[in-house]
N, C-alpha and C. Protein backbone atom coordinates (compact mmCIF):
# COMPACT_ATOMS: atom_id res chain seq x y z
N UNK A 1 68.75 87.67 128.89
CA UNK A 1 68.52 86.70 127.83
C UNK A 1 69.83 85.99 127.51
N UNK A 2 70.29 84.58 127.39
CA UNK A 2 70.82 83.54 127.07
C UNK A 2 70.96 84.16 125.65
N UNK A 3 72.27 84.39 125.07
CA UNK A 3 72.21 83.82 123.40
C UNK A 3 73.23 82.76 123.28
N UNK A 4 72.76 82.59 121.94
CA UNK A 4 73.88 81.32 121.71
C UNK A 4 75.41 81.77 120.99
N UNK A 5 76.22 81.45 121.19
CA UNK A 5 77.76 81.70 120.12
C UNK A 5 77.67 82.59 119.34
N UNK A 6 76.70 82.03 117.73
CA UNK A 6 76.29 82.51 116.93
C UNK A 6 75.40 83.54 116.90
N UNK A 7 74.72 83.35 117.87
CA UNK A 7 73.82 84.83 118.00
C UNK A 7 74.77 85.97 118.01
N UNK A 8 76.00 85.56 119.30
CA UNK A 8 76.42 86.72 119.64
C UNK A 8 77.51 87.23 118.38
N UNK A 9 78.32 86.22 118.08
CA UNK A 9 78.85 86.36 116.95
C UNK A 9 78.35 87.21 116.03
N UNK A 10 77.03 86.87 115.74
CA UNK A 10 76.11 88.41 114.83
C UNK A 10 76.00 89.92 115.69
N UNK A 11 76.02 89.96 116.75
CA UNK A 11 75.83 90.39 117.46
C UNK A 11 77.24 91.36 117.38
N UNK A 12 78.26 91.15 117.82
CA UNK A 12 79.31 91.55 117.57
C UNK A 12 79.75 91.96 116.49
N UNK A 13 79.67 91.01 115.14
CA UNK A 13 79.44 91.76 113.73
C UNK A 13 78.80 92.60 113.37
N UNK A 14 77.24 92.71 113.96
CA UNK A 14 76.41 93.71 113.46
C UNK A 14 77.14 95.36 114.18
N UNK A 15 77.26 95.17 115.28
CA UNK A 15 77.53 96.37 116.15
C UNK A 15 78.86 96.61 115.84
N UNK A 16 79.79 96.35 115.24
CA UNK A 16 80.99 96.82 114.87
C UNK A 16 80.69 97.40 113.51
N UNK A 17 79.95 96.61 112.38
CA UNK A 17 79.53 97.41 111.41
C UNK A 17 79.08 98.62 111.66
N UNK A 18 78.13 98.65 112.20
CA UNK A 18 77.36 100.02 112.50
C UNK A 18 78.40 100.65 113.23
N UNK A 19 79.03 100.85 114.06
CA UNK A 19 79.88 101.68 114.47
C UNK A 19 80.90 102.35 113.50
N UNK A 20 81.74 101.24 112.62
CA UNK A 20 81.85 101.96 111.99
C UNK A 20 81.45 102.48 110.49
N UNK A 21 80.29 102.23 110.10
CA UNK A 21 79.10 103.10 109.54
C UNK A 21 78.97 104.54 110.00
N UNK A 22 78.85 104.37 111.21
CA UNK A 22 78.55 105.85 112.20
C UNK A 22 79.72 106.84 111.61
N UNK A 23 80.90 105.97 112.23
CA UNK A 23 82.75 106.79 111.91
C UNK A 23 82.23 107.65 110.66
N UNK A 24 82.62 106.38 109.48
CA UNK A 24 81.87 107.30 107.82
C UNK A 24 81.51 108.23 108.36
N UNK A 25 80.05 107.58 108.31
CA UNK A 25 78.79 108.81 108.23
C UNK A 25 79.08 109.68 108.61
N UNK A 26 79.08 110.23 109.87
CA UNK A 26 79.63 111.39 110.79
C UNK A 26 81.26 111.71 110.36
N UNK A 27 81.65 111.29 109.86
CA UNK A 27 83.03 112.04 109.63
C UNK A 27 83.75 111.88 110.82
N UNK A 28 83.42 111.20 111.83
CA UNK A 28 84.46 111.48 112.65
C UNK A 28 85.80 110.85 112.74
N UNK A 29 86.52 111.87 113.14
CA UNK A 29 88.10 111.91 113.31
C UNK A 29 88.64 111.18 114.45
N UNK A 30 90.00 111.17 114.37
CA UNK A 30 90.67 110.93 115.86
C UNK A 30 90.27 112.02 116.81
N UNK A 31 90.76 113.37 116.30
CA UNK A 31 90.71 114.38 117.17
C UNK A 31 89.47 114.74 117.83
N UNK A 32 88.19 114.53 116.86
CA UNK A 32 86.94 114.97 117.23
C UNK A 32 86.60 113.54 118.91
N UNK A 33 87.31 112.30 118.52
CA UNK A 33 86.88 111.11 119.55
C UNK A 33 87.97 111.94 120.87
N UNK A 34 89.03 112.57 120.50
CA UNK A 34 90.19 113.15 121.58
C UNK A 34 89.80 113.94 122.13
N UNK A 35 88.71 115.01 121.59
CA UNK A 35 88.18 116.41 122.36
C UNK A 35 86.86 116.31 122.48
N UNK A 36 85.96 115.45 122.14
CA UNK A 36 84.77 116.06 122.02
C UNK A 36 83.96 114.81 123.15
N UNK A 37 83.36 115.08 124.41
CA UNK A 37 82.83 114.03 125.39
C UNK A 37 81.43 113.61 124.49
N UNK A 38 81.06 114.04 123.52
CA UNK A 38 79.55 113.40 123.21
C UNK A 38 79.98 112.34 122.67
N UNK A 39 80.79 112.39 121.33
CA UNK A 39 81.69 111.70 120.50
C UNK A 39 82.25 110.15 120.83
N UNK A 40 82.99 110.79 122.53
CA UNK A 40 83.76 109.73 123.38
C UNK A 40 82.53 108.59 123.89
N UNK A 41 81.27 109.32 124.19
CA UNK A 41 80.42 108.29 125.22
C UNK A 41 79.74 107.70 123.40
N UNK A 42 79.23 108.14 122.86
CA UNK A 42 78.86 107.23 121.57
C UNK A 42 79.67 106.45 120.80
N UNK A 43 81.44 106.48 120.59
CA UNK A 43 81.72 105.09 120.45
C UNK A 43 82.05 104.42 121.08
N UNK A 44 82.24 104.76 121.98
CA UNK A 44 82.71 103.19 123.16
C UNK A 44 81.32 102.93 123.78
N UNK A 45 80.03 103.23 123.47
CA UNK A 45 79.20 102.43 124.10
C UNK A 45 79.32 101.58 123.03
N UNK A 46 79.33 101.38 122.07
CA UNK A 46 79.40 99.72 121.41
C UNK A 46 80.90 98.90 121.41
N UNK A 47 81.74 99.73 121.68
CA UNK A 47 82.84 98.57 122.02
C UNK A 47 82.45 98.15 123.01
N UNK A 48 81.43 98.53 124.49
CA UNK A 48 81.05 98.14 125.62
C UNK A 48 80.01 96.62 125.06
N UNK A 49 79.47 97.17 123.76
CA UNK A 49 78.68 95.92 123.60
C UNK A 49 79.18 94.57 123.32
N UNK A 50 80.64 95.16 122.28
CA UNK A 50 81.21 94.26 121.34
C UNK A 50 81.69 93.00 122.61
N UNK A 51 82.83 94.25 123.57
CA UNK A 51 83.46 93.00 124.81
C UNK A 51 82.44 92.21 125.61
N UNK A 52 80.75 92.93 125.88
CA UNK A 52 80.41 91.96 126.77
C UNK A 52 80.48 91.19 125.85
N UNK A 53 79.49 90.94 124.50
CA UNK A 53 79.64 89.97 124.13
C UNK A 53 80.48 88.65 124.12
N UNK A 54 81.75 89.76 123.40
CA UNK A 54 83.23 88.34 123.80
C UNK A 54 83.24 87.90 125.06
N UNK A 55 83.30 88.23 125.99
CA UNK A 55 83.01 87.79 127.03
C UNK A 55 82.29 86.66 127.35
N UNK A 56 81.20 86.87 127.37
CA UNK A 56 80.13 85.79 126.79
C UNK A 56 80.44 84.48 126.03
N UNK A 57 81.06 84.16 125.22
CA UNK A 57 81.50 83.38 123.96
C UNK A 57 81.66 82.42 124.97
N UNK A 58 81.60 80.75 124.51
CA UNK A 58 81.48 80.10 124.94
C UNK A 58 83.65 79.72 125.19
N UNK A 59 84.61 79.08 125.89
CA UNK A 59 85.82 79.07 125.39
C UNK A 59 85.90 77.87 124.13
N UNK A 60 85.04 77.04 123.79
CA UNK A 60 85.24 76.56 122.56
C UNK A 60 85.06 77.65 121.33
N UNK A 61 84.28 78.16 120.90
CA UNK A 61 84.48 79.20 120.10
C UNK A 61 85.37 80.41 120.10
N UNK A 62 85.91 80.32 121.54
CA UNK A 62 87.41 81.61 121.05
C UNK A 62 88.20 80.63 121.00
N UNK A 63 88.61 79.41 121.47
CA UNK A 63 89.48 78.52 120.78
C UNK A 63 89.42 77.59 119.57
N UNK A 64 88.29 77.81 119.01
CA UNK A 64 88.27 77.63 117.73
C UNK A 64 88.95 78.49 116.70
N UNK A 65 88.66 79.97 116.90
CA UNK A 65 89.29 81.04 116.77
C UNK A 65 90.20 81.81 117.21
N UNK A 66 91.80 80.98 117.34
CA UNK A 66 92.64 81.87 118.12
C UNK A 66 93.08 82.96 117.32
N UNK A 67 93.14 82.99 116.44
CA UNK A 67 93.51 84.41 115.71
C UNK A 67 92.81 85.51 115.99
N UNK A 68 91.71 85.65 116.71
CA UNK A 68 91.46 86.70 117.37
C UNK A 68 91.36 87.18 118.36
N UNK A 69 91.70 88.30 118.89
CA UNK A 69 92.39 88.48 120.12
C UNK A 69 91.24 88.45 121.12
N UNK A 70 90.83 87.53 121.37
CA UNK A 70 89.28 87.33 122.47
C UNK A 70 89.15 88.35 123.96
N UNK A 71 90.59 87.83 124.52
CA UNK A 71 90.88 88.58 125.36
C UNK A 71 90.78 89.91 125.82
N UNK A 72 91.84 90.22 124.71
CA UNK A 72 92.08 91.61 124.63
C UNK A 72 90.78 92.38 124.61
N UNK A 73 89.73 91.92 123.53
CA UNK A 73 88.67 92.35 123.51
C UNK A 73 87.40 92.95 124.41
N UNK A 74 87.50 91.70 125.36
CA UNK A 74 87.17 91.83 126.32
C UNK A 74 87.54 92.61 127.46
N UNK A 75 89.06 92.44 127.78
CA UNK A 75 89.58 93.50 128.54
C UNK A 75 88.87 95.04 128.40
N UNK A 76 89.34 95.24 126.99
CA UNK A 76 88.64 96.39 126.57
C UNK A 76 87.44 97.17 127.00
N UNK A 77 86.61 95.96 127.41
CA UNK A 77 85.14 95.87 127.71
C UNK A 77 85.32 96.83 129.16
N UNK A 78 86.21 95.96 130.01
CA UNK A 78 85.98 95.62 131.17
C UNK A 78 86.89 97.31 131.68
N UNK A 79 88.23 97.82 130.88
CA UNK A 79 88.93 98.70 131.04
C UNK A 79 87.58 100.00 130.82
N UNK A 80 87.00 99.95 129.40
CA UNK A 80 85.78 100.83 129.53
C UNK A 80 85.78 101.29 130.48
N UNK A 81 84.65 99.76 131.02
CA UNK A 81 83.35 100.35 131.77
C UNK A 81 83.85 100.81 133.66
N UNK A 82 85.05 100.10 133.79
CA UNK A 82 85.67 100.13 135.13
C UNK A 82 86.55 101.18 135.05
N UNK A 83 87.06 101.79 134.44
CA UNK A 83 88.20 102.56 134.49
C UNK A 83 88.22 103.99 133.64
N UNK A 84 87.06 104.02 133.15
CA UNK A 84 86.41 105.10 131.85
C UNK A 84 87.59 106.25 131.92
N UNK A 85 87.75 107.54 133.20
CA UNK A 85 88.24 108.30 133.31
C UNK A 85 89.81 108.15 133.06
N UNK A 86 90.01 106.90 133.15
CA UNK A 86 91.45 107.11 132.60
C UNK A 86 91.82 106.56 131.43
N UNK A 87 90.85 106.41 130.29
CA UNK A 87 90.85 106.01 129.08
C UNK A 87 91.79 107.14 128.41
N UNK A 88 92.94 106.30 127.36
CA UNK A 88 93.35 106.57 126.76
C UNK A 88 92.78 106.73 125.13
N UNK A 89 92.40 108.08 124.98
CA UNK A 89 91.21 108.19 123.57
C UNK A 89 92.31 108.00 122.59
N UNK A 90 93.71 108.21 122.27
CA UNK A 90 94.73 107.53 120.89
C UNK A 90 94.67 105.82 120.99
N UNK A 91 94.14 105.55 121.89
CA UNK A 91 94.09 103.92 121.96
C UNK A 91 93.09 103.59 121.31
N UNK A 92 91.35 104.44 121.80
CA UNK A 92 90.88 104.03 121.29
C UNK A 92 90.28 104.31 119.65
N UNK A 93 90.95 105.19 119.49
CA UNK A 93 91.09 105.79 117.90
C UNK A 93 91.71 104.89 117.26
N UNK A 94 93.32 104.13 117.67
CA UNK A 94 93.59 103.24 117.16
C UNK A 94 92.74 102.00 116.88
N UNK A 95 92.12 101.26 117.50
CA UNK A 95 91.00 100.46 117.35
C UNK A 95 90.42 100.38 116.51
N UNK A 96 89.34 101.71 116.85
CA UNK A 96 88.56 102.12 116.03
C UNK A 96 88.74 102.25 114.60
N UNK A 97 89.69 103.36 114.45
CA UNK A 97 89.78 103.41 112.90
C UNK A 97 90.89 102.17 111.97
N UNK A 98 92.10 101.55 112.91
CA UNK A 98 92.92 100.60 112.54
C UNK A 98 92.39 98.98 112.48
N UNK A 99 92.04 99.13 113.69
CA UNK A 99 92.12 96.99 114.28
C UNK A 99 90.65 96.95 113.80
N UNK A 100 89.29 97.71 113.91
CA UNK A 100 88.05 97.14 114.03
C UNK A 100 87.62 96.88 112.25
N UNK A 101 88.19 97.70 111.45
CA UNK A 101 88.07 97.19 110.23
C UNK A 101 88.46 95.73 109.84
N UNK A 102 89.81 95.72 110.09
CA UNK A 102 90.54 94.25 110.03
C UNK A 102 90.20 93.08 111.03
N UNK A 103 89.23 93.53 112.00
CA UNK A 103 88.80 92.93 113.29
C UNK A 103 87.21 92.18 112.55
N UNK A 104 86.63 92.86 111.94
CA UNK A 104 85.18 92.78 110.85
C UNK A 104 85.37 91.92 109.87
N UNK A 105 86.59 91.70 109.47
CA UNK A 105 87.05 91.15 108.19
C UNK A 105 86.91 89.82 109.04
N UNK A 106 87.77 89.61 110.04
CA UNK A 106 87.94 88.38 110.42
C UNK A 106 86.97 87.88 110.90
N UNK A 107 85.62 88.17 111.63
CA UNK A 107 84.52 87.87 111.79
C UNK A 107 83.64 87.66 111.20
N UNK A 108 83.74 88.14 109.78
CA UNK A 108 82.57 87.89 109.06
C UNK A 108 82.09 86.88 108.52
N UNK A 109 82.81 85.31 108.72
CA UNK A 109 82.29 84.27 107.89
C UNK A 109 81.98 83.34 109.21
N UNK A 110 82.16 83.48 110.72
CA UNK A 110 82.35 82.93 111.66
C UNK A 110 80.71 81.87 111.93
């Protein structure tokens, strides 16, 4: 299915909310995302969602928006799903609990 910018734009907002909704809810920690493989495959399947999305984005809408790191985002995506076993889980803890809050903020009026 084709979406448009804005679709995905919600799309990306919605699934970062809920993810970290989940964090809350569940209590989870850095350490629990560092040791625990159930933990590891349930949040990075939605950063897997967040980058295809960016990905996706048309380049007028990430250059409308350079303040956010489009790229990187995407990379992310792509480091995931291609390279899983050598994921660095303090990276993605950083993300998670640091950049995706402040990452939500900046998306939300888009």
């Amino acid at each position: 299915m084709k979406y448009s910018d804005q679709q995905r734009i919600e799309k990306i907002r919605e699934t970062t909310k809920k993810l970290l909704n989940y964090v809350q809810r569940e209590q989870i920690t850095p350490e629990k995302i560092c040791n625990e493989e159930t933990i590891q495959w349930t949040v990075t399947t939605p950063l897997y969602n967040i980058g295809e999305h960016v990905y996706n984005l048309s380049d007028e809408s990430k250059k409308a928006n350079p303040e956010i790191p489009w790229i990187k985002i995407a990379g992310l995506r792509h480091r995931l799903v291609h390279h899983y076993k050598d994921t660095n889980w303090i990276v993605i803890c950083a993300i998670i609990f640091d950049v995706l809050p402040e990452f939500l903020e900046k998306i939300r009026d888009l």
